[in-house]
PDB file of N, CA and C in Angstrom:
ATOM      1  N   UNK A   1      59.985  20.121 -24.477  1.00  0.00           N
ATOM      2  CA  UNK A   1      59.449  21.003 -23.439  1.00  0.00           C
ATOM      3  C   UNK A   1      60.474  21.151 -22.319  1.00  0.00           C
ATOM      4  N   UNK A   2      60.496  22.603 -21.706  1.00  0.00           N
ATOM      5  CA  UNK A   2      61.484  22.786 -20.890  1.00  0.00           C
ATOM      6  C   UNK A   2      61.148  22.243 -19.494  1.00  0.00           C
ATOM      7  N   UNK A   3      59.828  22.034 -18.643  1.00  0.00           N
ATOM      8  CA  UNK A   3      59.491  21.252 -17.886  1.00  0.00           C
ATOM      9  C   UNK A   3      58.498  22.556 -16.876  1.00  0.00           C
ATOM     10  N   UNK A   4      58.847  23.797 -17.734  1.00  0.00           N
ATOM     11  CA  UNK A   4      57.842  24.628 -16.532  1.00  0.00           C
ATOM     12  C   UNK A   4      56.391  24.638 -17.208  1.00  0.00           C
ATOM     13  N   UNK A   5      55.709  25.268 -16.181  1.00  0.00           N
ATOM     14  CA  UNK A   5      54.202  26.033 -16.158  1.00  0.00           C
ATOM     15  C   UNK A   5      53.879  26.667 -16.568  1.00  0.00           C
ATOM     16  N   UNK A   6      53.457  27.344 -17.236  1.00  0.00           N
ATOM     17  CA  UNK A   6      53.358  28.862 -17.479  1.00  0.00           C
ATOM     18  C   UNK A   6      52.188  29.225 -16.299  1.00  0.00           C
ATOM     19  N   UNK A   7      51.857  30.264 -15.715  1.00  0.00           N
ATOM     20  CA  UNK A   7      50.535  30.467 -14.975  1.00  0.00           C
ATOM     21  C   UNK A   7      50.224  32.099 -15.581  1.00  0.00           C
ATOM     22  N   UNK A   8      48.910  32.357 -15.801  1.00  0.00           N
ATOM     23  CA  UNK A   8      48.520  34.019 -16.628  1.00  0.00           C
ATOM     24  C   UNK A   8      48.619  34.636 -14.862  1.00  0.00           C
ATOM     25  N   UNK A   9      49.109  35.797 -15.556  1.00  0.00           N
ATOM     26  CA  UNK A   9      49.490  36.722 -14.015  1.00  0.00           C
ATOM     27  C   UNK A   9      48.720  38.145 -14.121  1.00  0.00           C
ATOM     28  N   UNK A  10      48.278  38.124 -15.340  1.00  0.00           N
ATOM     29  CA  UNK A  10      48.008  39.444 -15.554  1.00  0.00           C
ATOM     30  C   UNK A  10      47.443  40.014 -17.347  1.00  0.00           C
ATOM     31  N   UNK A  11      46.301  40.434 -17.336  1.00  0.00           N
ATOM     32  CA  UNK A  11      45.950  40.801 -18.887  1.00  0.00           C
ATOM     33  C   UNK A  11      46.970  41.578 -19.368  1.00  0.00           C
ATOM     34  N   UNK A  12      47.644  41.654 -20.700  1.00  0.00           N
ATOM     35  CA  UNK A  12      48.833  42.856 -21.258  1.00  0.00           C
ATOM     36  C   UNK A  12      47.818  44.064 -21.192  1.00  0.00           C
ATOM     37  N   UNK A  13      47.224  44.416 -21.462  1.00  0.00           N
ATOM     38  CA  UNK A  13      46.781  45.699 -21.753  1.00  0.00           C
ATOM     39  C   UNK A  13      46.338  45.933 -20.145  1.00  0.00           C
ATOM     40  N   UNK A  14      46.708  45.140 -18.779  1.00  0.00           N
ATOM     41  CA  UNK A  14      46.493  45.891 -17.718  1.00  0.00           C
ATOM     42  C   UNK A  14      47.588  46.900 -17.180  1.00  0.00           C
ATOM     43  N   UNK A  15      48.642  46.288 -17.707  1.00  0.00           N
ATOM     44  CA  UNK A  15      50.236  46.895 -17.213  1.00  0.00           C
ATOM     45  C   UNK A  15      50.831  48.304 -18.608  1.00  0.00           C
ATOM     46  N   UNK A  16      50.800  49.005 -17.976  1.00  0.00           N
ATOM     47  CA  UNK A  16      51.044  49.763 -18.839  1.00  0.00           C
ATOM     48  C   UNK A  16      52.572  50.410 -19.227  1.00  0.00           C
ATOM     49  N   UNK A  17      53.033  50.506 -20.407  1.00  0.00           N
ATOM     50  CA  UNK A  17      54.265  50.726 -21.006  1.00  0.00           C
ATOM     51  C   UNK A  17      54.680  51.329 -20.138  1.00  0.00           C
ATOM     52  N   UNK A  18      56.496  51.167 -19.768  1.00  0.00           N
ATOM     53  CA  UNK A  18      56.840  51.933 -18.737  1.00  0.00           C
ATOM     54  C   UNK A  18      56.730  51.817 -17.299  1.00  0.00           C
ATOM     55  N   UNK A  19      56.013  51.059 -16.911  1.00  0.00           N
ATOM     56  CA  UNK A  19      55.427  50.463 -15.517  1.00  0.00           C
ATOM     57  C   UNK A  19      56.207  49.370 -15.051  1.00  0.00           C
ATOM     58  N   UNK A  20      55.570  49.255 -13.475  1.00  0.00           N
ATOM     59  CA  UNK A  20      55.899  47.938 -13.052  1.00  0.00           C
ATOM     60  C   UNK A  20      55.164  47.309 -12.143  1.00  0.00           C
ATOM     61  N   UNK A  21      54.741  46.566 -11.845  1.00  0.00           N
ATOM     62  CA  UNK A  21      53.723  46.506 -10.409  1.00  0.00           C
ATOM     63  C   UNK A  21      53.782  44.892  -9.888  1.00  0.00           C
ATOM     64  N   UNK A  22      53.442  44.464  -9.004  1.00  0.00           N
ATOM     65  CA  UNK A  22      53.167  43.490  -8.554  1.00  0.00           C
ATOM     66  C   UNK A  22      51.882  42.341  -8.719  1.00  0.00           C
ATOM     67  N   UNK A  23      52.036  41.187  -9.193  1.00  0.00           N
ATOM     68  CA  UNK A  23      51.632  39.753  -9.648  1.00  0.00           C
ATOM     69  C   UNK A  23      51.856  38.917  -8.870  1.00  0.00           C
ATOM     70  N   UNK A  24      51.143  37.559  -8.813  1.00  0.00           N
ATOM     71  CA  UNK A  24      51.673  36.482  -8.183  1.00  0.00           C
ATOM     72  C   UNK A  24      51.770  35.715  -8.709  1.00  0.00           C
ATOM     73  N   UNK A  25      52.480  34.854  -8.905  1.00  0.00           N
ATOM     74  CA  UNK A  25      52.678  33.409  -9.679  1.00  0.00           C
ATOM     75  C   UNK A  25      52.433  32.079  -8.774  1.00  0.00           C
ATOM     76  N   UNK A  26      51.072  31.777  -8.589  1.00  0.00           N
ATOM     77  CA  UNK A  26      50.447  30.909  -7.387  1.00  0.00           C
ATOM     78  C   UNK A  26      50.975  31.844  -6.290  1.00  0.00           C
ATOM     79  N   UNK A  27      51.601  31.130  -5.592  1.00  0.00           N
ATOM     80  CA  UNK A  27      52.271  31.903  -3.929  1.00  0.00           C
ATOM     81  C   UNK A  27      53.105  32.973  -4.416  1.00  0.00           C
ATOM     82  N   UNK A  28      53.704  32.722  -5.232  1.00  0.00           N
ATOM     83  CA  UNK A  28      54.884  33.646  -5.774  1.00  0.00           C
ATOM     84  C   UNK A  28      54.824  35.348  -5.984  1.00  0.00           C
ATOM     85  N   UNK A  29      54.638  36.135  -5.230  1.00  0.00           N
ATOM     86  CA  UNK A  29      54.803  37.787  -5.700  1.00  0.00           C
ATOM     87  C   UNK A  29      55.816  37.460  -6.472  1.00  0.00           C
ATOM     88  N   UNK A  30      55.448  38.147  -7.477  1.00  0.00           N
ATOM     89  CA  UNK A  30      56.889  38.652  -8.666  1.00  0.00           C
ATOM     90  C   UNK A  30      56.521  40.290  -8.795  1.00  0.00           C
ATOM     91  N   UNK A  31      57.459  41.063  -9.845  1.00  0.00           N
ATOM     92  CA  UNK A  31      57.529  41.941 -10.221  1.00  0.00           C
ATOM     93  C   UNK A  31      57.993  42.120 -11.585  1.00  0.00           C
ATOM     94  N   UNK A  32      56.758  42.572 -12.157  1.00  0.00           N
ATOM     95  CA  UNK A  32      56.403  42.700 -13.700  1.00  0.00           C
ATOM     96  C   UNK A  32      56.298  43.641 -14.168  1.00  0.00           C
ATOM     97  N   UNK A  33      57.493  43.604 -14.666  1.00  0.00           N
ATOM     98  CA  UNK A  33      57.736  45.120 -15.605  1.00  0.00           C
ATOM     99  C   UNK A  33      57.283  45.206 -16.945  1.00  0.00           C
ATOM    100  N   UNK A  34      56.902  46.548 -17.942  1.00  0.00           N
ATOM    101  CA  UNK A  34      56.965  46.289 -19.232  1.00  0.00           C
ATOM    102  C   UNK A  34      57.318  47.141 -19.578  1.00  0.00           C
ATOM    103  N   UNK A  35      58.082  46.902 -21.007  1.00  0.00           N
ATOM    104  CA  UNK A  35      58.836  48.134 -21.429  1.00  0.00           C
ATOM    105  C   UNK A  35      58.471  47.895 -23.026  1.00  0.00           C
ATOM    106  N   UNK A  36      57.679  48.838 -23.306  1.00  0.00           N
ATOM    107  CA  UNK A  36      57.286  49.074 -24.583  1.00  0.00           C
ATOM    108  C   UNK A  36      56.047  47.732 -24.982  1.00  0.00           C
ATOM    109  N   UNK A  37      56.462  46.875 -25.683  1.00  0.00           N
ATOM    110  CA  UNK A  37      55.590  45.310 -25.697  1.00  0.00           C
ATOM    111  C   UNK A  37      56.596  44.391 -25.103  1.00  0.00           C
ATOM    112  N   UNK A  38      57.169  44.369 -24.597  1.00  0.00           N
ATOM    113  CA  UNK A  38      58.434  43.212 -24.071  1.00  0.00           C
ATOM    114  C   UNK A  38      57.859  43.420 -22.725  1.00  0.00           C
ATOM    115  N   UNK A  39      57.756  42.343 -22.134  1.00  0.00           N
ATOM    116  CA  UNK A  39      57.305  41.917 -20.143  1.00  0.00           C
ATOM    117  C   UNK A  39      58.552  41.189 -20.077  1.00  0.00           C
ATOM    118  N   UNK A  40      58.926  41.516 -18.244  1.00  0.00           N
ATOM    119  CA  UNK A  40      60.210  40.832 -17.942  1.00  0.00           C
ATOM    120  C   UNK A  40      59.719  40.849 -16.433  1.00  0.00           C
ATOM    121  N   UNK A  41      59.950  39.671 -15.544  1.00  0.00           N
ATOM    122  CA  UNK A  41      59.310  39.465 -14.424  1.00  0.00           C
ATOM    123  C   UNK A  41      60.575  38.900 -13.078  1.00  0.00           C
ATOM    124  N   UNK A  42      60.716  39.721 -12.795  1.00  0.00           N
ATOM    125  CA  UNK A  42      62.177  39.029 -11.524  1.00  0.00           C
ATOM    126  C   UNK A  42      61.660  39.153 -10.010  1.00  0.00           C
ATOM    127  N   UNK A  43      62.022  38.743  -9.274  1.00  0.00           N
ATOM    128  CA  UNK A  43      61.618  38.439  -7.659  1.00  0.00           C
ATOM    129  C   UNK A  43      61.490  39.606  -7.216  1.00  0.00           C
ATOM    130  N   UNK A  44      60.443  39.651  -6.721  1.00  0.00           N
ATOM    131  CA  UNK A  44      59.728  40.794  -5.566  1.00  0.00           C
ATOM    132  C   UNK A  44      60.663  41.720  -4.520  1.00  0.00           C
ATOM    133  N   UNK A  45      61.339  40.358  -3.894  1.00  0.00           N
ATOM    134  CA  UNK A  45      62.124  41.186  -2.814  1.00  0.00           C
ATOM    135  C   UNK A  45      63.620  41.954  -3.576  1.00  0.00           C
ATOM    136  N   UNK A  46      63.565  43.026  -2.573  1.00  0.00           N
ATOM    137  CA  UNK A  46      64.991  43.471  -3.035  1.00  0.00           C
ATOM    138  C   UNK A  46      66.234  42.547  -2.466  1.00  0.00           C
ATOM    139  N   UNK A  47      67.492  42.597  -2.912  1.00  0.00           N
ATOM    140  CA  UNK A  47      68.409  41.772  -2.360  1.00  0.00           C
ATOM    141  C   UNK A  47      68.821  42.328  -1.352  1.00  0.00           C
ATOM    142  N   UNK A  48      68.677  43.795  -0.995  1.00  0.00           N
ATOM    143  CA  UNK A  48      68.949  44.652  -0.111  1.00  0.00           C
ATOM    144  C   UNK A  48      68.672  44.272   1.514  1.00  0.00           C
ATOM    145  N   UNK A  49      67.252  44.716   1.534  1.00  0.00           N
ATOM    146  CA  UNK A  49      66.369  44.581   2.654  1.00  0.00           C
ATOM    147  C   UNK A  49      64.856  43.746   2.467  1.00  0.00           C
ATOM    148  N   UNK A  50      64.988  43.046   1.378  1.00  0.00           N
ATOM    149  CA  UNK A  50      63.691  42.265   1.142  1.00  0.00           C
ATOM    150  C   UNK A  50      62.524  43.414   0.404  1.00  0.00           C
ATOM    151  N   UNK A  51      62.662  44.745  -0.108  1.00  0.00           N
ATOM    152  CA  UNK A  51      61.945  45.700  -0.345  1.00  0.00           C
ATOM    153  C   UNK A  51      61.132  45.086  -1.234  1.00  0.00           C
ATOM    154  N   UNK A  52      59.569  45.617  -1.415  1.00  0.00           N
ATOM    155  CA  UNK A  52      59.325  45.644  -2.583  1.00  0.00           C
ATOM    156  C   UNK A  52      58.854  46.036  -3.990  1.00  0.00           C
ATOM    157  N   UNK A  53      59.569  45.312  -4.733  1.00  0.00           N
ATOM    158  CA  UNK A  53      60.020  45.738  -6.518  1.00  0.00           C
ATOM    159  C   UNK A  53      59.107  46.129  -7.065  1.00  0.00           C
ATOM    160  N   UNK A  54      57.748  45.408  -6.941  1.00  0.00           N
ATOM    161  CA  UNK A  54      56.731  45.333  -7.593  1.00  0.00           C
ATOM    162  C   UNK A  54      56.535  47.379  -7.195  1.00  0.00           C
ATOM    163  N   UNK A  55      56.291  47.727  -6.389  1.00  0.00           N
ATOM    164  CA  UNK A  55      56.447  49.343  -6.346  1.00  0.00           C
ATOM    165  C   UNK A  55      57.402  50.030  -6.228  1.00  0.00           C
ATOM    166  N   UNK A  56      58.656  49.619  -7.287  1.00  0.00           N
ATOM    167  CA  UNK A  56      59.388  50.633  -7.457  1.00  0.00           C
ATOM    168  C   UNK A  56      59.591  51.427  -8.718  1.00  0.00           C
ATOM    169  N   UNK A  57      59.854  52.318  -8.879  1.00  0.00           N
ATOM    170  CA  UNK A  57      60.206  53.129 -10.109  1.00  0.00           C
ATOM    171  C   UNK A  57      60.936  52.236 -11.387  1.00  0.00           C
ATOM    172  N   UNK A  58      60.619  52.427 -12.684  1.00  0.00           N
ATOM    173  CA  UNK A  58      61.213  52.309 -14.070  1.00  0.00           C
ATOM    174  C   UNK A  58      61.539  53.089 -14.697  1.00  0.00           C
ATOM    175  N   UNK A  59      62.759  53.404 -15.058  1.00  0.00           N
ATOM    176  CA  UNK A  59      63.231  53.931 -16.214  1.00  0.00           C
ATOM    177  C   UNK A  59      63.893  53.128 -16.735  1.00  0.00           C
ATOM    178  N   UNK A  60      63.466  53.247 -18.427  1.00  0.00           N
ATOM    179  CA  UNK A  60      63.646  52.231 -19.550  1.00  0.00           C
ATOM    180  C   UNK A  60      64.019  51.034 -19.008  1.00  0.00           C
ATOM    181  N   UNK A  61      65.084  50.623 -18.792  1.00  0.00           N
ATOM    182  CA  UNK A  61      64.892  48.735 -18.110  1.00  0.00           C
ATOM    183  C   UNK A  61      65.562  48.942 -16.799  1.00  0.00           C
ATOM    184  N   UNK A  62      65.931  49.875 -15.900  1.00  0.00           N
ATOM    185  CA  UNK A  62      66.446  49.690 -14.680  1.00  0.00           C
ATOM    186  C   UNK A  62      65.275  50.072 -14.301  1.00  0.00           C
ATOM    187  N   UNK A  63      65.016  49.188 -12.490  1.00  0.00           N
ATOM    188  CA  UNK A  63      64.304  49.169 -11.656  1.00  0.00           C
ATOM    189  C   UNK A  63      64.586  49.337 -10.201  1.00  0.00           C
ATOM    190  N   UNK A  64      64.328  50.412  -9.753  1.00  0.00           N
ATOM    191  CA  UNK A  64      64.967  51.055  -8.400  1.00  0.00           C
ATOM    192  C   UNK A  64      63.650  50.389  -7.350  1.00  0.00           C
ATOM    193  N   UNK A  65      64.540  50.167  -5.987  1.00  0.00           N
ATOM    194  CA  UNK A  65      64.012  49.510  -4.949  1.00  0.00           C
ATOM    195  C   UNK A  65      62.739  50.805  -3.973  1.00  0.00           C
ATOM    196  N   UNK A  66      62.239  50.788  -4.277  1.00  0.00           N
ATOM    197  CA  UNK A  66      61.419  52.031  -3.983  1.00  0.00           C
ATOM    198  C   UNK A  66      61.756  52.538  -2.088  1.00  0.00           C
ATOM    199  N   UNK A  67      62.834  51.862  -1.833  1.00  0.00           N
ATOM    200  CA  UNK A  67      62.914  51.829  -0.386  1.00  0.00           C
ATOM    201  C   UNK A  67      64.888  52.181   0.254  1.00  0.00           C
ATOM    202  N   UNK A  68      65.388  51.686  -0.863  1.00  0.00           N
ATOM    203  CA  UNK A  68      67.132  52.369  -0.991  1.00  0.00           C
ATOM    204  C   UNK A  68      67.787  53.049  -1.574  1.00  0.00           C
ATOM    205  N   UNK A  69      66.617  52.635  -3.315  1.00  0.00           N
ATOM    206  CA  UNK A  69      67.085  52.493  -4.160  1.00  0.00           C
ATOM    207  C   UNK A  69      68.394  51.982  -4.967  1.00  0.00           C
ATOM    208  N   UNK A  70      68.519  50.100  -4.595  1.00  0.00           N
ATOM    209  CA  UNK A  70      68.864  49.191  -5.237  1.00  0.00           C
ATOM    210  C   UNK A  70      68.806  49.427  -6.796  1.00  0.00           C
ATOM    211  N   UNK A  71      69.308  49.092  -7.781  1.00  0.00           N
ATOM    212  CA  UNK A  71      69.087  49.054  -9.351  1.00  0.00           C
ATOM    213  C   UNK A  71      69.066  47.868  -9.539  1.00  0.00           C
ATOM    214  N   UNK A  72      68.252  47.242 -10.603  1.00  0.00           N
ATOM    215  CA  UNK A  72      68.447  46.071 -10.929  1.00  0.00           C
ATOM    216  C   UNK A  72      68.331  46.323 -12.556  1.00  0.00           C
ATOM    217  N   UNK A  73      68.829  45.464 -13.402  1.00  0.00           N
ATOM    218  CA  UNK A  73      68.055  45.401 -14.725  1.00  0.00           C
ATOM    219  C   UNK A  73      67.322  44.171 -15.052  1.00  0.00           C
ATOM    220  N   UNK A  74      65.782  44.851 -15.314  1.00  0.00           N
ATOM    221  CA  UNK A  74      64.764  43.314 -15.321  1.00  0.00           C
ATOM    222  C   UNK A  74      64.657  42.664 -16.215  1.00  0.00           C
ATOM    223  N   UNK A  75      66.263  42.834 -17.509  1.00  0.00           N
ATOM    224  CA  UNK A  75      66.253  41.950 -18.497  1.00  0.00           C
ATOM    225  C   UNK A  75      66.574  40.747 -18.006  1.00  0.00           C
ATOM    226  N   UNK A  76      68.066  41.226 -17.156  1.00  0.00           N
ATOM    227  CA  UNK A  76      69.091  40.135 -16.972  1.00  0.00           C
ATOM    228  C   UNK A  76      68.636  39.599 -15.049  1.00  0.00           C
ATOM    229  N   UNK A  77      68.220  40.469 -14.505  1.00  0.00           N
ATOM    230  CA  UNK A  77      68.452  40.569 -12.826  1.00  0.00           C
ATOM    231  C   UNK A  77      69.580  41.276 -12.444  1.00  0.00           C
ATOM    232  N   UNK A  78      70.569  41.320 -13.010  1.00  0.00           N
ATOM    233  CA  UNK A  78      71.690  41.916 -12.589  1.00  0.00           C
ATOM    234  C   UNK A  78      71.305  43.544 -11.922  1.00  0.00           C
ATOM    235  N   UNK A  79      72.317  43.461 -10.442  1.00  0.00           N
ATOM    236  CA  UNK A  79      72.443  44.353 -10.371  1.00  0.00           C
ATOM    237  C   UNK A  79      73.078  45.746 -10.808  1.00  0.00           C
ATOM    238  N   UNK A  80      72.928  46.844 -10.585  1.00  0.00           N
ATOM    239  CA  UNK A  80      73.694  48.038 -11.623  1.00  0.00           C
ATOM    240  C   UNK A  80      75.134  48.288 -11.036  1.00  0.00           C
ATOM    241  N   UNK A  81      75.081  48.489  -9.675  1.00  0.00           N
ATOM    242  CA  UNK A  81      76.564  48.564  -8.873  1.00  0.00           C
ATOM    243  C   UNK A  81      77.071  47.234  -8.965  1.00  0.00           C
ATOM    244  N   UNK A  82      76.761  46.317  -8.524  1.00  0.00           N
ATOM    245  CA  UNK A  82      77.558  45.148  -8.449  1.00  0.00           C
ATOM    246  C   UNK A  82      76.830  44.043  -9.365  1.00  0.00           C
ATOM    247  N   UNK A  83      77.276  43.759 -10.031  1.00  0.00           N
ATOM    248  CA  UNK A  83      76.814  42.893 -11.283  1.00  0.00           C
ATOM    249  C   UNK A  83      76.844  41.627 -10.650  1.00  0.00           C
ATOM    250  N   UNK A  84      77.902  41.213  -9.603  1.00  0.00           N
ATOM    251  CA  UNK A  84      77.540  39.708  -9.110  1.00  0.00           C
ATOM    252  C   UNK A  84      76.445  39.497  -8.328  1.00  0.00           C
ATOM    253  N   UNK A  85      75.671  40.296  -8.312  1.00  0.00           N
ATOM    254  CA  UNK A  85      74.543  40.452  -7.520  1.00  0.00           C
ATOM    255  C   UNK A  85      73.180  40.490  -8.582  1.00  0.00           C
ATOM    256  N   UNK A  86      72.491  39.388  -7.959  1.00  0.00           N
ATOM    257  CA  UNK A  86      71.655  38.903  -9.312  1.00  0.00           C
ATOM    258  C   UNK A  86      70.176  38.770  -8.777  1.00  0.00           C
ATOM    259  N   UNK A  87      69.060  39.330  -9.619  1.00  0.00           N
ATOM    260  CA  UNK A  87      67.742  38.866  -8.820  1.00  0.00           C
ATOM    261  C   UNK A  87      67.684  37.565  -9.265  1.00  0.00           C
ATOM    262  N   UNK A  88      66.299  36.472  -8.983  1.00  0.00           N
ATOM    263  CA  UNK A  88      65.856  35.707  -9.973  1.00  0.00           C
ATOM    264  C   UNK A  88      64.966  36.205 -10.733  1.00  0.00           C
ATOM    265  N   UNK A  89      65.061  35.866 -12.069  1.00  0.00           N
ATOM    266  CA  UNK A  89      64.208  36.353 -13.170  1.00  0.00           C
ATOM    267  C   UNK A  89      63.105  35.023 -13.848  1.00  0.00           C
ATOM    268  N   UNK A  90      62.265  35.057 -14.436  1.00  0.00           N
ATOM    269  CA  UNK A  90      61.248  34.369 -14.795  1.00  0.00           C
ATOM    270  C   UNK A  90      61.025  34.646 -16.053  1.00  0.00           C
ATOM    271  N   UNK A  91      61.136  33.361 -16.727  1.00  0.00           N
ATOM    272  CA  UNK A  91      60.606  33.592 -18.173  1.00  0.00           C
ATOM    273  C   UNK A  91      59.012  33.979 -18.341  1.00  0.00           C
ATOM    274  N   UNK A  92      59.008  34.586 -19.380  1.00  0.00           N
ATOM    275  CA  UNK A  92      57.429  35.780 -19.719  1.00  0.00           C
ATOM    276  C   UNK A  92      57.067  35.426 -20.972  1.00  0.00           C
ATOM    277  N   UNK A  93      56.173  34.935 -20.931  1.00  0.00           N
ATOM    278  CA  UNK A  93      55.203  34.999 -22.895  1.00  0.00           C
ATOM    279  C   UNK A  93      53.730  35.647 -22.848  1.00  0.00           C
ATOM    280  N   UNK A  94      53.606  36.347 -23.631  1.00  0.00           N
ATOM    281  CA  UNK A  94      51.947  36.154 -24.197  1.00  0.00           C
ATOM    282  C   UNK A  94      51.044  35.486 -24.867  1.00  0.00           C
ATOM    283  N   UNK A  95      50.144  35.126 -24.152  1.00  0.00           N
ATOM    284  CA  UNK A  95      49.101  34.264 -24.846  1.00  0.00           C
ATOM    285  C   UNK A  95      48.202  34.844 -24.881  1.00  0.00           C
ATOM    286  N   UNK A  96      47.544  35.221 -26.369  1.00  0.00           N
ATOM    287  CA  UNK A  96      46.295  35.786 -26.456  1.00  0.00           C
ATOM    288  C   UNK A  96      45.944  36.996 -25.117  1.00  0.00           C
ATOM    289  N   UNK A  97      47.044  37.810 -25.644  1.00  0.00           N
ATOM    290  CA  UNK A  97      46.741  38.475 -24.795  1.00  0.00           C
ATOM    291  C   UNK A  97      46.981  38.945 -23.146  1.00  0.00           C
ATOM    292  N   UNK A  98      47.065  37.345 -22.609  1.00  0.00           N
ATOM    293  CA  UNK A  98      47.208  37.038 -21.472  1.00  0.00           C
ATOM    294  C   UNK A  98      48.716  37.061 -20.820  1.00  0.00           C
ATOM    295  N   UNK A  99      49.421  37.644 -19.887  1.00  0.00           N
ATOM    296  CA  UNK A  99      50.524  37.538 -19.879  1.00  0.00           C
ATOM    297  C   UNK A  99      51.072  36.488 -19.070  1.00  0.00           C
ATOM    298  N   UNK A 100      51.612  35.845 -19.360  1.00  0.00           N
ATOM    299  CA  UNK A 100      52.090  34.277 -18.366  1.00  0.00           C
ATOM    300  C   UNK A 100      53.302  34.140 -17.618  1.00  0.00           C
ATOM    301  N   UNK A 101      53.400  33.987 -16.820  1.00  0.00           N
ATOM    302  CA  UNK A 101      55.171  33.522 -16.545  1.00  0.00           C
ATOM    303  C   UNK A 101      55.412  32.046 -16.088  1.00  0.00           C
ATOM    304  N   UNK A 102      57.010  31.478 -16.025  1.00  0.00           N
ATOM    305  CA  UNK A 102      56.853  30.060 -15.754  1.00  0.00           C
ATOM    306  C   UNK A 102      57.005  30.335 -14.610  1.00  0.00           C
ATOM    307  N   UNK A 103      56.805  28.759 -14.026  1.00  0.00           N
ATOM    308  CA  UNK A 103      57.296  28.627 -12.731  1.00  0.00           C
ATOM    309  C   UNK A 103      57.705  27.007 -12.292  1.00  0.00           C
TER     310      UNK A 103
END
């Protein structure tokens, strides 16, 4: 065992393909994207101005800061202009349904 939690953040069939919206992981806002059946969940704030992710736009896996428009990709965190620029990202599984992330 890797030593995290998982906590359910959200039913899969609430988030819909293409989307992204905002979850919490206990205290934690994250931002939970899904793209097709794959969920990918990285930190709320933008690296920018603290914006937040959870309401910004998706196309296919980049995620724009709904407020500068920052890019991120919510596979990796990486940013699109500057790649050394990284969100934190959170591992994602489904359970029965349920979508989990660690923490």
């Amino acid at each position: 065992m890797d030593g995290h939690t998982f906590v359910t953040v959200a039913r899969a069939d609430e988030v819909e393909p293409g989307s992204v919206v905002t979850v919490h992981a206990g205290e934690t806002p994250v931002a939970l994207s899904r793209i097709g059946d794959r969920f990918y969940a990285v930190q709320h704030a933008c690296l920018h101005m603290q914006g937040p992710l959870g309401a910004g736009r998706l196309h296919e896996h980049v995620l724009s800061c709904p407020w500068h428009g920052w890019q991120y990709d919510v596979r990796t965190g990486e940013n699109e202009f500057d790649r050394a620029i990284r969100l934190e990202t959170y591992e994602v599984r489904v359970e029965d349904g349920e979508v989990q992330i660690a923490v």
